[in-house]
Structure formats: C-alpha cells, structure tokens
Protein backbone atom coordinates (compact mmCIF):
# COMPACT_ATOMS: atom_id res chain seq x y z
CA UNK A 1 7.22 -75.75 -7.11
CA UNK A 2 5.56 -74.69 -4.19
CA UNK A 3 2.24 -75.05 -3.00
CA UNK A 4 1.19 -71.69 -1.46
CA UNK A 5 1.71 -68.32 -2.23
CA UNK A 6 3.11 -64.92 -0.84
CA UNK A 7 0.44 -63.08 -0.84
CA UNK A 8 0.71 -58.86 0.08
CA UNK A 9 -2.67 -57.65 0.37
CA UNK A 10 -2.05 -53.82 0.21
CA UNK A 11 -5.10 -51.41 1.63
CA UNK A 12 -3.42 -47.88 1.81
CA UNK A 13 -4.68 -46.69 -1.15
CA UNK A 14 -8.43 -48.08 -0.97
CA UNK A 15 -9.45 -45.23 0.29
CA UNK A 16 -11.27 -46.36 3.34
CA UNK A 17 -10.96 -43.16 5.40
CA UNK A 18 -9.79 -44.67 8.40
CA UNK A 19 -7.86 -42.91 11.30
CA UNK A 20 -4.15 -44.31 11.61
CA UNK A 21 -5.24 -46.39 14.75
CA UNK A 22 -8.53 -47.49 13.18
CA UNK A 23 -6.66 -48.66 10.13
CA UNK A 24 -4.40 -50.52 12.16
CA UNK A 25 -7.08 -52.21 14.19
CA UNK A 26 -9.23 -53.06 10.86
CA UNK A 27 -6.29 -54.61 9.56
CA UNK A 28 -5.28 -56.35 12.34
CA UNK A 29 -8.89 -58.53 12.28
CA UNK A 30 -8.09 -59.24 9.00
CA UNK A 31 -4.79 -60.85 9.73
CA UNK A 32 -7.14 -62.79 12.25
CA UNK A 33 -9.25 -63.92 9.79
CA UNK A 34 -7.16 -64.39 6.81
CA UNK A 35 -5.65 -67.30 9.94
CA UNK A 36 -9.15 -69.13 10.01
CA UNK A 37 -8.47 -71.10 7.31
CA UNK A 38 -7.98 -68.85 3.93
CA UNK A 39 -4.40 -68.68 4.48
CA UNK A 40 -1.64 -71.12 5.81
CA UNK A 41 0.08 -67.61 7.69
CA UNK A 42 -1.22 -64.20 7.76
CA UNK A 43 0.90 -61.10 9.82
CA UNK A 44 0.80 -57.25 9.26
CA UNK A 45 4.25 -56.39 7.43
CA UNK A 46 6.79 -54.72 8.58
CA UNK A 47 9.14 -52.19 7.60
CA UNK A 48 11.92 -53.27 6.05
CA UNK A 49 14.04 -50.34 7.99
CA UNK A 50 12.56 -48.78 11.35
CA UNK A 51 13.86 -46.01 11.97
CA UNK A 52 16.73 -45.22 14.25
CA UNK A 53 15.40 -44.30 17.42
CA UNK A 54 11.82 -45.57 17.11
CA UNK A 55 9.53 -47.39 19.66
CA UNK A 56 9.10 -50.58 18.33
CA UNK A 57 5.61 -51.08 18.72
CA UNK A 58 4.78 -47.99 17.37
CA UNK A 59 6.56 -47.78 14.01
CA UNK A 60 6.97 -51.14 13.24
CA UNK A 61 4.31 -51.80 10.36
CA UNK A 62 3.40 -50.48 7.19
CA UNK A 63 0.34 -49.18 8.17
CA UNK A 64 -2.92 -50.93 6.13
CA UNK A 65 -0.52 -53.54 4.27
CA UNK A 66 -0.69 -57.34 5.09
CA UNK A 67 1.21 -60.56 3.83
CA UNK A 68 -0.04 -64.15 3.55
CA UNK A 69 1.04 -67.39 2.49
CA UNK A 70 -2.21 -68.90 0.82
CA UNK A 71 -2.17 -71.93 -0.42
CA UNK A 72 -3.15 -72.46 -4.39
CA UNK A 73 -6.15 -73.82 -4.12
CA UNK A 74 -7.46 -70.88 -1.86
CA UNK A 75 -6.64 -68.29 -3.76
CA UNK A 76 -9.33 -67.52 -5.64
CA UNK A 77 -11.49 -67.86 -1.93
CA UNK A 78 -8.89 -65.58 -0.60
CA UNK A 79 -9.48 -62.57 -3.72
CA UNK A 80 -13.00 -63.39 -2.89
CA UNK A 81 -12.87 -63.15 0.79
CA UNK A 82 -11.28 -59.68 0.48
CA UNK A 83 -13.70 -58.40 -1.98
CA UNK A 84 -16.62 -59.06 0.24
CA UNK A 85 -14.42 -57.36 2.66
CA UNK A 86 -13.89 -53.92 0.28
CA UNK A 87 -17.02 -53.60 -1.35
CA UNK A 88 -16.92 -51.11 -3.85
CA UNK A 89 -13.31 -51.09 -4.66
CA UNK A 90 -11.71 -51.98 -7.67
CA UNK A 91 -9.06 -55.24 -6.94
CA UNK A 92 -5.37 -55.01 -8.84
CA UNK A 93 -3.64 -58.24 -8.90
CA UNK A 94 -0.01 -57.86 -9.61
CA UNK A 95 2.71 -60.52 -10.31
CA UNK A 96 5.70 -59.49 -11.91
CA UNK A 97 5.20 -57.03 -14.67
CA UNK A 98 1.61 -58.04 -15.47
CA UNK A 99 -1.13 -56.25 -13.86
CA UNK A 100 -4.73 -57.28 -14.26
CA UNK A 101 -7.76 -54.73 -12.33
CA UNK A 102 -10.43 -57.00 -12.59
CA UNK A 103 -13.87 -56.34 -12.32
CA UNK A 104 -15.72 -60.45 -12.30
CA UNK A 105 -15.46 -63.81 -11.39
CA UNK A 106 -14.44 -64.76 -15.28
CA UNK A 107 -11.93 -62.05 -15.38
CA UNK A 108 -10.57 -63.29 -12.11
CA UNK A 109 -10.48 -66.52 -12.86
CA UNK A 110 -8.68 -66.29 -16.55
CA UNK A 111 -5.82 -64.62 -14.52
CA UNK A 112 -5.73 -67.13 -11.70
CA UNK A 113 -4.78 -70.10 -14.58
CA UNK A 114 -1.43 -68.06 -14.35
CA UNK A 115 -0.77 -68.20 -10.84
CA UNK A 116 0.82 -71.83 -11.11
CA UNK A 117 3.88 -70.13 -12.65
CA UNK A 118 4.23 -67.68 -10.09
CA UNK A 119 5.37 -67.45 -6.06
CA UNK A 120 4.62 -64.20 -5.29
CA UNK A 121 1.69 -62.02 -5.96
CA UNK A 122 0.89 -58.28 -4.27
CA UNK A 123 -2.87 -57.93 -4.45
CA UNK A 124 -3.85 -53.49 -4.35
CA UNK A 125 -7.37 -52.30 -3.14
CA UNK A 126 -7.96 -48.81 -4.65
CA UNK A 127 -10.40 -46.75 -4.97
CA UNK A 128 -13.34 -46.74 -7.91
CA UNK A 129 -13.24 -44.19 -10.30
CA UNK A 130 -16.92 -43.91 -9.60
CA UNK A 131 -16.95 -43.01 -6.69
C-alpha cells in the first residue's frame, strides 16, 4: 500500500463569494502552500475535457477545486491546515461511499483511523447552515 494520498480539496461550494479571477488566484496560493511541506504535490485540476475550441489557459481548470498527494502522516495537518484556511465552514470528508461532515478534532480523528484502507479521498468545503 501506498504511502500518500490523492487528496481533491473541493472549494466551489464553500461559499466564499469570490469573483471567478479572485477564486482562481485564492486557490492558486493554496496550491503554493499546500507545496511547503503539507503535501508531497499540490496543482489546480483540470478538466477532464476542455472544450473544443478553447484557449487553454483560460478554460483549463475547474475553477476553486485542487488535488494533492499528502502523505499519511500529514493528513490530519493537511484537514487542519485547510480549516484554519475556511473558518466557518463545515468540512465533508468523502472516500468511497462513506461520508463523514465533521465538526472536531475527535470526530476527525475517529475517521482518519480509516484512511489506511483507502487511496483516494475528495475533501468538500460548504457552507454552514448557520450562517
């Protein structure tokens, strides 16, 4: 088994009322930090099908949506690192068909004792219902 994770790290639903070209930018710096030393590779993703016809600079990433490969050990830094980041947001970690919206550090860390039996794990910031 392997020793890091895929990690997608998806923002487009956190509600962070961002322009387009902000969102871009803000995600962008945290590619760049994700890089200095939470993850072992960090990159905006891409579509998986630009359009015909399209500039590719322009249309090729899902806008607010990042990937990572983290390594095991700095995952639970990682989830931490991006709730500093979204304060106020509720986290959903998903992996397969479980789902866990967590709201502490024990709930968090319960779910993380699963991650060894994973490889790939898409991480959703959404908005609170409180807000």
């Amino acid at each position: 088994m392997s020793d890091t994770l895929e990690v997608l790290i998806d923002l487009s639903q956190a509600n962070l009322d961002l322009e387009p070209e902000a969102l871009e930018t803000y995600t962008r710096r945290l590619v760049e930090e994700l890089k200095d030393g939470l993850a072992e590779e960090a990159s905006l993703m891409r579509f998986t099908e630009t359009p015909e016809g399209s500039k590719s600079g322009e249309a090729g990433f899902d806008l607010g949506i990042l990937k990572a490969e983290v390594n095991l050990k700095n995952i639970k830094a990682l989830l931490d690192w991006l709730g500093d980041r979204i304060y106020g947001r509720n986290l959903i970690l998903e992996y397969g068909e479980v789902r866990l919206e967590y709201r502490n550090t024990q709930q968090l860390e319960q779910q993380l004792q699963a991650l060894e039996r994973i490889d790939k794990l898409k991480v959703r910031v959404v908005k609170s219902e409180s807000e």
